[in-house]
C-alpha atoms as a PDB file:
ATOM      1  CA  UNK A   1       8.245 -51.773 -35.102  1.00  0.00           C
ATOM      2  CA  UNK A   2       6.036 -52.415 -31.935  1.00  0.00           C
ATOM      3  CA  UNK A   3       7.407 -52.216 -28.491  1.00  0.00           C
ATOM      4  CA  UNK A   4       8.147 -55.532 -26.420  1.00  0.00           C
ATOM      5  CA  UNK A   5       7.140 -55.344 -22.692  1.00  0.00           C
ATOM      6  CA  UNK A   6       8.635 -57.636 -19.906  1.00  0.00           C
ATOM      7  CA  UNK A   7       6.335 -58.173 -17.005  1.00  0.00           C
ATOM      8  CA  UNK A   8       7.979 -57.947 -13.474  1.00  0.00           C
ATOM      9  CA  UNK A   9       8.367 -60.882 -12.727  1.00  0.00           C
ATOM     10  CA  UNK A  10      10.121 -61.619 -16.204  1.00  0.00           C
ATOM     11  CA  UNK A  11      12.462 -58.596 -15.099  1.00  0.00           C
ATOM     12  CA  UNK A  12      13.200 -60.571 -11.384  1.00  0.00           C
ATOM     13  CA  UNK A  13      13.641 -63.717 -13.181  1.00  0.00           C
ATOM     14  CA  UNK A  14      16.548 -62.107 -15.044  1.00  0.00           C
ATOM     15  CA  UNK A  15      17.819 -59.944 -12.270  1.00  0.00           C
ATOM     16  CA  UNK A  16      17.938 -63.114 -10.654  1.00  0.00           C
ATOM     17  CA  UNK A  17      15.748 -61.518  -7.541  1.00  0.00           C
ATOM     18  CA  UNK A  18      12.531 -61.889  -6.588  1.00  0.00           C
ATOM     19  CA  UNK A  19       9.373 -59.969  -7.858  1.00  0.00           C
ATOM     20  CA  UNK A  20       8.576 -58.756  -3.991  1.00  0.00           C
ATOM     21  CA  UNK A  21      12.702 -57.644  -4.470  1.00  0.00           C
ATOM     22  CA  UNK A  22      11.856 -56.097  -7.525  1.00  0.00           C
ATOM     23  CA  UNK A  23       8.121 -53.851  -5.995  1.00  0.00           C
ATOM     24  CA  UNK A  24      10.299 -52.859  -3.040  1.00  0.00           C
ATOM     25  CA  UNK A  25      13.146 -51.658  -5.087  1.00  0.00           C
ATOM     26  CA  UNK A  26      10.846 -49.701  -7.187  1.00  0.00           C
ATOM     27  CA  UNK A  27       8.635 -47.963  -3.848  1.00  0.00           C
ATOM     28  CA  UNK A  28      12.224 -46.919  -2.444  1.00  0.00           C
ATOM     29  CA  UNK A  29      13.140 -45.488  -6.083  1.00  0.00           C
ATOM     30  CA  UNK A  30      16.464 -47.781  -6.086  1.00  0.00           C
ATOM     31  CA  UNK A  31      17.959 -47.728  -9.085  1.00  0.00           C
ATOM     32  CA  UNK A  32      15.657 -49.755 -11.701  1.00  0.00           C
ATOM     33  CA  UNK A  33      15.391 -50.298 -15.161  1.00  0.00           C
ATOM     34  CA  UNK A  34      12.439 -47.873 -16.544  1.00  0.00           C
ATOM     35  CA  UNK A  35       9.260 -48.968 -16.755  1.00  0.00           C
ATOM     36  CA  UNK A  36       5.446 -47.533 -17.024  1.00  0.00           C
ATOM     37  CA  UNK A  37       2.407 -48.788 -15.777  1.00  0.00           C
ATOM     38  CA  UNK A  38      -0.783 -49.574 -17.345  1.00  0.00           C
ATOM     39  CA  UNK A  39      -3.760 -50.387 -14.839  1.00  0.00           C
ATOM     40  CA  UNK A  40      -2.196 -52.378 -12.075  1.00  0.00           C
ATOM     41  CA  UNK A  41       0.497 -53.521 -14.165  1.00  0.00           C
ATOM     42  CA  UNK A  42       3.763 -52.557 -14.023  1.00  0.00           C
ATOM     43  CA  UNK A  43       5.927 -53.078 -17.392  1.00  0.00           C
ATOM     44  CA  UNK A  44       9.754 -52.686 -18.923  1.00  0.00           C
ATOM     45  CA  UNK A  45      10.434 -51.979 -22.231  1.00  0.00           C
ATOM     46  CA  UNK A  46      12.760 -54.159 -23.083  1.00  0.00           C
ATOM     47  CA  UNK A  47      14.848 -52.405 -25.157  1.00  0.00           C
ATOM     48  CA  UNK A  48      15.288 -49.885 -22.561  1.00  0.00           C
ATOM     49  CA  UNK A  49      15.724 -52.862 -20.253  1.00  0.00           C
ATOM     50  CA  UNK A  50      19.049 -54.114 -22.062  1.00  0.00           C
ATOM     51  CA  UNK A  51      20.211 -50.560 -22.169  1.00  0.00           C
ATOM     52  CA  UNK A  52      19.908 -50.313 -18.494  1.00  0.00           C
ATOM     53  CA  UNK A  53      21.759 -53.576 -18.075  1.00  0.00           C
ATOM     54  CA  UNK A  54      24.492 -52.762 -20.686  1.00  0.00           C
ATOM     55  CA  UNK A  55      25.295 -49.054 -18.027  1.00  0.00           C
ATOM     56  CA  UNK A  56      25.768 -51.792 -14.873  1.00  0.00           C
ATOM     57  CA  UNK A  57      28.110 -54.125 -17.123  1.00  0.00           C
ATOM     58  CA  UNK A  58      30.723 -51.163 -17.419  1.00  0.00           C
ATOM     59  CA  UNK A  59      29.900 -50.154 -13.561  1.00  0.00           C
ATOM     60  CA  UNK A  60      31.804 -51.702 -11.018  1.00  0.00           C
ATOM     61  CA  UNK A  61      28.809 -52.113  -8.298  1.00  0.00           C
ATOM     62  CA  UNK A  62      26.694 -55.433  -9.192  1.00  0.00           C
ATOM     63  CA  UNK A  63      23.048 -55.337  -9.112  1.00  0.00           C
ATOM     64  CA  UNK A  64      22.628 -57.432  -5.686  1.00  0.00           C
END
């Protein structure tokens, strides 16, 4: 079973941010989903992706 990838800016569309959002979250090391890059691109696994979503559901603080 091969690996699906969202790109970053299908990872701001459903953080509901933008991608620029999304690059300056990940210089600062703010908590973001994890993610490797390849070249110039930067990409989420997605299952790893939903797991990183499901920890915020049962956290109080709201991605923002």
């Amino acid at each position: 079973m091969a690996t699906e990838y969202l790109s970053l800016e299908e990872v701001s569309r459903r953080l509901h941010i933008s991608p620029a959002t999304v690059r300056n979250r990940l210089s600062r090391r703010d908590p973001m989903p994890p993610s490797i890059k390849i070249g110039r691109r930067r990409l989420f696994p997605e299952d790893k992706f939903d797991l990183w979503i499901e920890s915020y559901e049962e956290d109080s603080s709201v991605i923002r």
